[in-house]
N, C-alpha and C. Protein backbone atom coordinates (compact mmCIF):
# COMPACT_ATOMS: atom_id res chain seq x y z
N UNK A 1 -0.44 -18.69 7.30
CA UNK A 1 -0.66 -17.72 6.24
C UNK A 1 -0.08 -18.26 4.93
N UNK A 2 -0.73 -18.35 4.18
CA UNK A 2 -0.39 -18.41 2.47
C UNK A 2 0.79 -18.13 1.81
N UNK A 3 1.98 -18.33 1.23
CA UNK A 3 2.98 -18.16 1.25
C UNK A 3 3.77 -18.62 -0.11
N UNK A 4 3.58 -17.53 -1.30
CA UNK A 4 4.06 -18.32 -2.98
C UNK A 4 4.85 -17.67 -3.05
N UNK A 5 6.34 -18.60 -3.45
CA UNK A 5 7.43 -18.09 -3.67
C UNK A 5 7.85 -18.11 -5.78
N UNK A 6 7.90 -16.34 -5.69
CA UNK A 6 7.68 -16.09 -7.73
C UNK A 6 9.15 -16.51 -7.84
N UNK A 7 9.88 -16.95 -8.79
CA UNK A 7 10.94 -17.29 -9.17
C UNK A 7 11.02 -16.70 -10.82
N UNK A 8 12.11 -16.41 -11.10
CA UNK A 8 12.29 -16.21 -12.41
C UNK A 8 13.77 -16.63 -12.80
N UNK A 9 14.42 -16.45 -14.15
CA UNK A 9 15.31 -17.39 -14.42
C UNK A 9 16.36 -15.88 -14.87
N UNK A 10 15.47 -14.30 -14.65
CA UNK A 10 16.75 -13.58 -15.00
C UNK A 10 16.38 -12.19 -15.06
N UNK A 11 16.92 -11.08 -14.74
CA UNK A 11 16.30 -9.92 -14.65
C UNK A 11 15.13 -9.70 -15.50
N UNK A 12 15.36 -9.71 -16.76
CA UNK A 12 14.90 -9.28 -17.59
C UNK A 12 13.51 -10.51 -18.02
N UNK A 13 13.14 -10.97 -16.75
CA UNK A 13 11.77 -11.26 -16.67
C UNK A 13 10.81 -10.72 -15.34
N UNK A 14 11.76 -10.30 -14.85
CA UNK A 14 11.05 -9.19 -14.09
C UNK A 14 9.44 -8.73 -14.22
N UNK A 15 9.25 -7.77 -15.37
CA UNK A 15 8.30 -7.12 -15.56
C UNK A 15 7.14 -8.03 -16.14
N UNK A 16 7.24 -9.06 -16.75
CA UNK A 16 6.01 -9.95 -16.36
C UNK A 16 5.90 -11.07 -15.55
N UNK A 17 6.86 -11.06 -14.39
CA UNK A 17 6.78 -12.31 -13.55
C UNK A 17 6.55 -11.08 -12.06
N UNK A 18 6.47 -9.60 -12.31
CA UNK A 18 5.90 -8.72 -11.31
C UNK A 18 4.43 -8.64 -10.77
N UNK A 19 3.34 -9.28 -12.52
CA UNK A 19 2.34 -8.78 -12.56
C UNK A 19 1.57 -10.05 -11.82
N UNK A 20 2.59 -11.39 -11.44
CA UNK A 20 1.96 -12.20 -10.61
C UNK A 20 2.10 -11.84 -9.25
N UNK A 21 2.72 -11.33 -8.66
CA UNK A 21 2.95 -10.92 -7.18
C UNK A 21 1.92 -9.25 -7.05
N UNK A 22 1.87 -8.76 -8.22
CA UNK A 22 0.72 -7.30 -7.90
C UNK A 22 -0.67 -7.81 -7.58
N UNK A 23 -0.99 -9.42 -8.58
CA UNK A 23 -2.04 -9.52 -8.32
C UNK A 23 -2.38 -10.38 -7.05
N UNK A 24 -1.44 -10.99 -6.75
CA UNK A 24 -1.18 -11.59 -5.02
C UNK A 24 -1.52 -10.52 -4.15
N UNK A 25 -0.88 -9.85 -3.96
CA UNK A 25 -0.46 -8.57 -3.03
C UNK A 25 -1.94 -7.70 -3.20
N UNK A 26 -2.24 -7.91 -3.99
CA UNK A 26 -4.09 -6.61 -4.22
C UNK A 26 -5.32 -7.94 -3.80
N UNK A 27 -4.71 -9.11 -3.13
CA UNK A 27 -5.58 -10.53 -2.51
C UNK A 27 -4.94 -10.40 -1.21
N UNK A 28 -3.97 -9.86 -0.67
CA UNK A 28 -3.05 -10.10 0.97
C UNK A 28 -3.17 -11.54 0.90
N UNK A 29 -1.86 -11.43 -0.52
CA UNK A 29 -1.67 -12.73 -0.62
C UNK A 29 -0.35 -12.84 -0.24
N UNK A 30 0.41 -13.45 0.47
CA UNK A 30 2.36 -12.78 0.62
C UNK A 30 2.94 -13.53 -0.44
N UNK A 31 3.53 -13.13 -0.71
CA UNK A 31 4.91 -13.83 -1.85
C UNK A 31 5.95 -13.22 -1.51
N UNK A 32 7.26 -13.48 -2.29
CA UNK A 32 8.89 -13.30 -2.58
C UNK A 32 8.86 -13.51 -3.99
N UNK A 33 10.27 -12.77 -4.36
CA UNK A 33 10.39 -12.58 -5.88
C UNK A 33 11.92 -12.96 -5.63
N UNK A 34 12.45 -14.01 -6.35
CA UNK A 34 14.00 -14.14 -6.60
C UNK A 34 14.07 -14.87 -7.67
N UNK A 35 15.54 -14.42 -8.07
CA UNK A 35 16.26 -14.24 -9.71
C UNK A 35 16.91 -14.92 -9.31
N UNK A 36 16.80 -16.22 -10.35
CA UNK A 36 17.95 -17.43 -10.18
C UNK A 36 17.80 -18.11 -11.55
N UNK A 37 18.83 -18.62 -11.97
CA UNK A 37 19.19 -19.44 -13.54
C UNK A 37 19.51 -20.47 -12.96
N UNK A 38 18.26 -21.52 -13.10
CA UNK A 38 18.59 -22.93 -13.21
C UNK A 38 20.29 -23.50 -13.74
N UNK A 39 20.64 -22.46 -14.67
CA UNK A 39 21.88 -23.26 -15.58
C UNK A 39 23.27 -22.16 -14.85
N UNK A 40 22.67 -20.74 -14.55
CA UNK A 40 23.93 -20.00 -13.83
C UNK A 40 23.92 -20.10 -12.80
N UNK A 41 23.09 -20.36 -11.73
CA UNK A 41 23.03 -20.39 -10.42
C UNK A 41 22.39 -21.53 -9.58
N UNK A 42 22.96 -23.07 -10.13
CA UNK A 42 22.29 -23.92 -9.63
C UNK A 42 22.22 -23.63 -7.90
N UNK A 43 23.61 -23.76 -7.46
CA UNK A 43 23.40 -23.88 -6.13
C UNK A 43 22.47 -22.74 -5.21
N UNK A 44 22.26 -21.54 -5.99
CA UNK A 44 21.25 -21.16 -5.76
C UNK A 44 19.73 -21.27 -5.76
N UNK A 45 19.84 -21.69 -6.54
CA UNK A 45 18.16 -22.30 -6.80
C UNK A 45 17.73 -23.62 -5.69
N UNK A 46 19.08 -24.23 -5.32
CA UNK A 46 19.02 -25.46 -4.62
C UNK A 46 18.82 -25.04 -3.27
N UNK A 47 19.12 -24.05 -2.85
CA UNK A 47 19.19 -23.43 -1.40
C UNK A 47 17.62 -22.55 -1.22
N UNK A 48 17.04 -22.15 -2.56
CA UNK A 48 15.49 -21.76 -2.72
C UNK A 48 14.60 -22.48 -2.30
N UNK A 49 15.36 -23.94 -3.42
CA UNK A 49 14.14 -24.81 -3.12
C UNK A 49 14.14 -25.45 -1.72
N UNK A 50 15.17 -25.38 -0.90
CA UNK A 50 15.20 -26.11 0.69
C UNK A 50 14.29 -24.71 1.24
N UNK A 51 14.27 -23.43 1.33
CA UNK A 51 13.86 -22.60 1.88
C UNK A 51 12.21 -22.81 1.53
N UNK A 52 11.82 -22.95 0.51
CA UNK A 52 10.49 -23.07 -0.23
C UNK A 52 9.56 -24.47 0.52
N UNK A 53 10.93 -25.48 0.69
CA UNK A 53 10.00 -27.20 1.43
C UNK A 53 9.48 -26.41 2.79
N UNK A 54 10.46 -25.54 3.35
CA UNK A 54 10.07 -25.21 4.82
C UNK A 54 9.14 -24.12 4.83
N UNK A 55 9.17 -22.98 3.86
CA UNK A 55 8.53 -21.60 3.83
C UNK A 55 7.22 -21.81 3.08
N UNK A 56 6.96 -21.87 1.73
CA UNK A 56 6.10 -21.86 0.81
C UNK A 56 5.18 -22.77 0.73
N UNK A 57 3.74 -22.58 0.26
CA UNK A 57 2.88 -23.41 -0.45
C UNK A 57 3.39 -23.70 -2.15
N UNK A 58 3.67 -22.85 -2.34
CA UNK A 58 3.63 -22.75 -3.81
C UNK A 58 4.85 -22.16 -4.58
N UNK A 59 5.11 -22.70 -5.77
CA UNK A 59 6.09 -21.93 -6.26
C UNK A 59 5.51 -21.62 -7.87
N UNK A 60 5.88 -20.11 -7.99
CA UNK A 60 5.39 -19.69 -9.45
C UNK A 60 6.90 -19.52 -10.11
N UNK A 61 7.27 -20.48 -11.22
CA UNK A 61 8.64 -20.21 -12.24
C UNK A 61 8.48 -19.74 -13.49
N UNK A 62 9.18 -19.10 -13.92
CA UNK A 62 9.01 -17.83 -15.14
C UNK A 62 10.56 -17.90 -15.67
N UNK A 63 10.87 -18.26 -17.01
CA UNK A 63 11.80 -18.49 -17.53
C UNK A 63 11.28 -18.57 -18.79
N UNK A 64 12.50 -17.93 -19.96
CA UNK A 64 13.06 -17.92 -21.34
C UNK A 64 14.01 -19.18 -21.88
N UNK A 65 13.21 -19.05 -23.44
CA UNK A 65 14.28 -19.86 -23.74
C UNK A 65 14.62 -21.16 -23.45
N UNK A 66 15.85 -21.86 -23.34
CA UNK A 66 15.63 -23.09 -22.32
C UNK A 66 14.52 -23.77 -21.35
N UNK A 67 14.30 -22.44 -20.68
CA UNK A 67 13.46 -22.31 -19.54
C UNK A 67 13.23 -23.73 -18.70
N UNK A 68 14.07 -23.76 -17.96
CA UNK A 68 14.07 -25.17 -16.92
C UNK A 68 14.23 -25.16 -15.50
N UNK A 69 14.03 -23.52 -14.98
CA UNK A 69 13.31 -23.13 -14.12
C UNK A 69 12.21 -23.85 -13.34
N UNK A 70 11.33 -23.71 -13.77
CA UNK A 70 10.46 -24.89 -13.09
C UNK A 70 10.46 -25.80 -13.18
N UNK A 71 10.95 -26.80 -13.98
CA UNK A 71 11.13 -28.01 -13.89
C UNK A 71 12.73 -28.34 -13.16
N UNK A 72 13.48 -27.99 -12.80
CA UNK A 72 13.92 -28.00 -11.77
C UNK A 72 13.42 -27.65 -10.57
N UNK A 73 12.91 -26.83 -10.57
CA UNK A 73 12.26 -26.62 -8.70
C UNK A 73 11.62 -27.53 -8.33
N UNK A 74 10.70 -28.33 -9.84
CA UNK A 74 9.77 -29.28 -9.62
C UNK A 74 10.24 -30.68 -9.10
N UNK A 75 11.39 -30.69 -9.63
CA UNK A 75 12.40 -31.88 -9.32
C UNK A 75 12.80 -31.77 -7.60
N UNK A 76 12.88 -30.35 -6.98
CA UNK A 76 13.82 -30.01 -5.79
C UNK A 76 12.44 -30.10 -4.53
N UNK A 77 11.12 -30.18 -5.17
CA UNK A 77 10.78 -29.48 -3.90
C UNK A 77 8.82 -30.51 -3.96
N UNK A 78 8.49 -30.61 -3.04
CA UNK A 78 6.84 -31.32 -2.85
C UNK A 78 5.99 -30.46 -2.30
N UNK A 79 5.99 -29.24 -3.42
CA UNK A 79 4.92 -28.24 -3.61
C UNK A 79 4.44 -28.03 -4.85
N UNK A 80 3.64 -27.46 -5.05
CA UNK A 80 2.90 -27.57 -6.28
C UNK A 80 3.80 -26.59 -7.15
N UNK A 81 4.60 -26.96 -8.34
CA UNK A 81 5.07 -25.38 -9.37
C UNK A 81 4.26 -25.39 -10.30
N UNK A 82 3.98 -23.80 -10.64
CA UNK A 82 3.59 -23.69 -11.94
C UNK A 82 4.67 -22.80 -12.79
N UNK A 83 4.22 -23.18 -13.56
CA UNK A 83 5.63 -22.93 -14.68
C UNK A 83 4.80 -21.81 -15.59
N UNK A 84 5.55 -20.74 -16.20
CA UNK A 84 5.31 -19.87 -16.73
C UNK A 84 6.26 -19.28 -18.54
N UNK A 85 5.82 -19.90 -19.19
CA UNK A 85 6.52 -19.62 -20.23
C UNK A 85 7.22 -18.56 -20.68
N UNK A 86 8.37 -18.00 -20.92
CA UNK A 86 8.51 -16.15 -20.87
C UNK A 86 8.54 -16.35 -22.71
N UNK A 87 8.31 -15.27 -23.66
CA UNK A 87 8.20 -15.35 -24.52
C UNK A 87 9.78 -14.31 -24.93
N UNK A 88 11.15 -15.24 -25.32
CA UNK A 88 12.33 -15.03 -25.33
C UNK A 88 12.69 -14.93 -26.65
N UNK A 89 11.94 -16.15 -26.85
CA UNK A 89 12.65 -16.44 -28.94
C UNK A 89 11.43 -17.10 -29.16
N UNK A 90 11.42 -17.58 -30.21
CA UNK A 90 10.18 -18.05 -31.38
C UNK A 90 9.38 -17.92 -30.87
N UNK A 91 8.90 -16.88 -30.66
CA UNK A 91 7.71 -16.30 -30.40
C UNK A 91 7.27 -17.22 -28.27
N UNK A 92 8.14 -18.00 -27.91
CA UNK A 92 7.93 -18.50 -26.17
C UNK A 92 7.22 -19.81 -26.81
N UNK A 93 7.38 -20.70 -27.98
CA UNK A 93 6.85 -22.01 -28.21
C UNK A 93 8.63 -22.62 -27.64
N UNK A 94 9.57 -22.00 -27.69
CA UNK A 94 10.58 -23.25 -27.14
C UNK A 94 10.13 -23.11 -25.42
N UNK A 95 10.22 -22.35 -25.41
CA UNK A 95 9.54 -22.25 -23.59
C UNK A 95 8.74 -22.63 -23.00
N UNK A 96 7.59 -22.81 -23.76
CA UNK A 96 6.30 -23.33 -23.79
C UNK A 96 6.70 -25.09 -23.61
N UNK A 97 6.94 -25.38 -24.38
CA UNK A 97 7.36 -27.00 -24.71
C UNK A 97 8.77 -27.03 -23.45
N UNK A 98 9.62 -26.72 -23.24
CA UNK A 98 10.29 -26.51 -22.06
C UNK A 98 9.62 -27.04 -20.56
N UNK A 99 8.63 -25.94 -20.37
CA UNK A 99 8.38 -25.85 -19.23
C UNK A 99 6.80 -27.08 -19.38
N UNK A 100 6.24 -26.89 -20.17
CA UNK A 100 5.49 -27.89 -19.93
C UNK A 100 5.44 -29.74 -20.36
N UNK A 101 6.59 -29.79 -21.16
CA UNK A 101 6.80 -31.30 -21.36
C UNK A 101 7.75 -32.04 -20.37
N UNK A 102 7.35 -32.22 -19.07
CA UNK A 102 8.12 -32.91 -18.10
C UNK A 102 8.00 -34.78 -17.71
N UNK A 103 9.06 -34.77 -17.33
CA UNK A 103 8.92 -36.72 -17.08
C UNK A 103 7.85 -37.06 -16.10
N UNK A 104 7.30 -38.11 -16.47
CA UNK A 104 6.26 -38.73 -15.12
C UNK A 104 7.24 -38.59 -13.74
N UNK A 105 6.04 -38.00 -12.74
CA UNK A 105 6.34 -37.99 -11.39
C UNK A 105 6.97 -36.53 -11.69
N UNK A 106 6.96 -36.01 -12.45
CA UNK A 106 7.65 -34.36 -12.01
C UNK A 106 6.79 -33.34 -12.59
N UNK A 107 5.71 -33.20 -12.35
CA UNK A 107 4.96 -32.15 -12.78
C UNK A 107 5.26 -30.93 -12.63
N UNK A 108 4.80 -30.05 -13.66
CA UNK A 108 4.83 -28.54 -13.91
C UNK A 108 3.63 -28.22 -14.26
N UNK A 109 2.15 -27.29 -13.57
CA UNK A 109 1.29 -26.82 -14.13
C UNK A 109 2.21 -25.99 -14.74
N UNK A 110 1.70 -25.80 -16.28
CA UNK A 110 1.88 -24.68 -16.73
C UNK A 110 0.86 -23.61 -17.47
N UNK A 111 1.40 -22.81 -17.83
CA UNK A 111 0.28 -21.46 -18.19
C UNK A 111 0.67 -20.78 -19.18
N UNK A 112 0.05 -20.11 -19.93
CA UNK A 112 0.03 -19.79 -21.33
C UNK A 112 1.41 -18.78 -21.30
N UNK A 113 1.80 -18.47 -22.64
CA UNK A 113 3.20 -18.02 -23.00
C UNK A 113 3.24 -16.55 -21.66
N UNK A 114 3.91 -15.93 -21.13
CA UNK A 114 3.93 -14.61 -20.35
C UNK A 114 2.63 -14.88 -19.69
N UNK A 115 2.16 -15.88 -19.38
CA UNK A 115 0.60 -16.35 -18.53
C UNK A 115 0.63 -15.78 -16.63
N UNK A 116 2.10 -14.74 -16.25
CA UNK A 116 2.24 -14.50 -14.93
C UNK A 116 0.60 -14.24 -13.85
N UNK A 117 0.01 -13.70 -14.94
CA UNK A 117 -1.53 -13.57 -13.83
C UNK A 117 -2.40 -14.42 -13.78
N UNK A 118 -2.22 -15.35 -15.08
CA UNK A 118 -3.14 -16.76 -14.63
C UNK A 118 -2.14 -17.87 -13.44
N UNK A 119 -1.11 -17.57 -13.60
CA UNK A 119 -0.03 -18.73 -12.98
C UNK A 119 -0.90 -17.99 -11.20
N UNK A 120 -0.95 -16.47 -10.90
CA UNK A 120 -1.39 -15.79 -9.63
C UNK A 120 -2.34 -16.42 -9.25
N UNK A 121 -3.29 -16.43 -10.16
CA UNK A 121 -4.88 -17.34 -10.28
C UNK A 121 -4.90 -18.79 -9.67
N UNK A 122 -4.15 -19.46 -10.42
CA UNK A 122 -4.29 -20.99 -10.22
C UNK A 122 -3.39 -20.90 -8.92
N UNK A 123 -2.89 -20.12 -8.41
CA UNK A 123 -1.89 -20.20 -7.14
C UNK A 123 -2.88 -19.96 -6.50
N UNK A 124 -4.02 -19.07 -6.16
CA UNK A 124 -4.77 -18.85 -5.43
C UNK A 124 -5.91 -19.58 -5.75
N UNK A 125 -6.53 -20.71 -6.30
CA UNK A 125 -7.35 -21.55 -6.75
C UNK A 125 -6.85 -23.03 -5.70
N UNK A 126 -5.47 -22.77 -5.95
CA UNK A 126 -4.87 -24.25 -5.19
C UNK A 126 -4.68 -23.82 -3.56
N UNK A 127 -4.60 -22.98 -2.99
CA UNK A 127 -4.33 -22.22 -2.19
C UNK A 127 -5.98 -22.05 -1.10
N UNK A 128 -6.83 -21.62 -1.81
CA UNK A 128 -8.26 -22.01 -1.53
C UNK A 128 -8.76 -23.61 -1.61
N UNK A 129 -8.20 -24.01 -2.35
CA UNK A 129 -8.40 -25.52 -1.69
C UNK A 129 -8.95 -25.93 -0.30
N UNK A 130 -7.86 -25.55 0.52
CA UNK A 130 -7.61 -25.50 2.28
C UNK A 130 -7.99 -24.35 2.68
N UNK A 131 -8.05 -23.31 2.27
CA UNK A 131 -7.98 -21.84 3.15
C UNK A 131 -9.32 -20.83 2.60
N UNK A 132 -10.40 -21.26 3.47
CA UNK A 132 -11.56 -20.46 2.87
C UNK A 132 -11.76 -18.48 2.55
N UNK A 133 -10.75 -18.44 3.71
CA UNK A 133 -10.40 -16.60 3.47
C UNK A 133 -10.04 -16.18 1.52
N UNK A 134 -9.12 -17.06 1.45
CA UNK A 134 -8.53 -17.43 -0.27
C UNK A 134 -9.55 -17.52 -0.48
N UNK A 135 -10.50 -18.45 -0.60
CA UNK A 135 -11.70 -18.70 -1.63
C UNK A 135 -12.32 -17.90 -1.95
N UNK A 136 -12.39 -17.24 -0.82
CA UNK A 136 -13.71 -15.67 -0.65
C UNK A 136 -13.09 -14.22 -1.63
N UNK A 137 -11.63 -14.77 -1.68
CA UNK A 137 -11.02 -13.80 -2.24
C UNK A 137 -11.01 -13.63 -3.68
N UNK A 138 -11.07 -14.91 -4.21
CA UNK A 138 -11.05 -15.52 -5.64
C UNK A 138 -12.43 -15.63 -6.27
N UNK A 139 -13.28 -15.94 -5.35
CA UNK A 139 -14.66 -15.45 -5.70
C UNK A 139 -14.72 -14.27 -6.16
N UNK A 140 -13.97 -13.16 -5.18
CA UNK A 140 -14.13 -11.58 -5.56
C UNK A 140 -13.39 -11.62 -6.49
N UNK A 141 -12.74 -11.71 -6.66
CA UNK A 141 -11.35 -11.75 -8.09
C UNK A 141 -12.20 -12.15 -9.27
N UNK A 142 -13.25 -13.08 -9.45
CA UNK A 142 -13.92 -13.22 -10.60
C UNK A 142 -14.97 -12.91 -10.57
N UNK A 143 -15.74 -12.30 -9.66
CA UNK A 143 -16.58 -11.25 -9.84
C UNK A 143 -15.83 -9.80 -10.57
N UNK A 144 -14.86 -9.85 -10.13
CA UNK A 144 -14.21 -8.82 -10.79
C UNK A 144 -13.99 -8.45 -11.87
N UNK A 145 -14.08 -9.82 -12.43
CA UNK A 145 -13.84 -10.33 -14.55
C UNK A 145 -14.82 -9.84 -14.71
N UNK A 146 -16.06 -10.16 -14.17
CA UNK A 146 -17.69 -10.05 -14.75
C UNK A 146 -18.30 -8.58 -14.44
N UNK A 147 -17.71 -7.34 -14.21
CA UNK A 147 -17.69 -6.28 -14.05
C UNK A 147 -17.83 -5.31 -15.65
């Protein structure tokens, strides 16, 4: 079964790093949601990302500011992250450039500033890759746009 673990970098990204797991969950798609700061809670994040090599396909990261959230997980783990810009200060261009300017060999898809339902999307795009139930689902999901 399919299995994306949402990450965020602090409560108060919550409410748009929710609207990627509503749109999982309305696909019986499973996910987890945990609050961890790359910079306050390394050893936490480090004990995520060992749980994530064994548990997860995927990891969706959502972080402000700094935002090095996903590019740390990206560093910890050989699953696909996508990185999610939170829009904290200047308008989410330091976040933006954060999460998506990473070193060769450490990729971060990333997704537009507060992008939590496209980051759901491309989780279930990569996810259908292998798993045709997903595909059928994402098909319906954009039939759904064209409504």
């Amino acid at each position: 079964m399919a299995n994306v673990m949402i990450m965020m970098g602090s409560k108060s990204d919550m409410e748009i790093m929710k609207k990627a797991q509503d749109l999982l969950s309305s696909y019986d798609i499973k996910s987890t949601i945990e609050v961890a700061s790359a910079h306050r809670n390394p050893e936490r994040v480090h004990n995520i990302a060992k749980d994530v090599e064994d548990n997860y396909d995927i990891v969706i990261a959502g972080a402000g500011m700094a935002a090095h959230l996903a590019g740390v997980m990206a560093s910890l783990v050989t699953k696909p992250v996508i990185g999610v810009p939170i829009n904290a200060s200047l308008n989410g261009l330091d976040s933006l450039l954060s999460v998506s300017q990473m070193p060769p060999g450490i990729p971060v898809a990333t997704v537009a500033i507060n992008g939590s339902k496209n980051a759901a999307i491309l989780a279930m795009e990569i996810l259908a890759l292998s798993n045709a139930d997903i595909k059928q689902k994402l098909i319906s999901l954009r039939n759904d746009f064209n409504k």
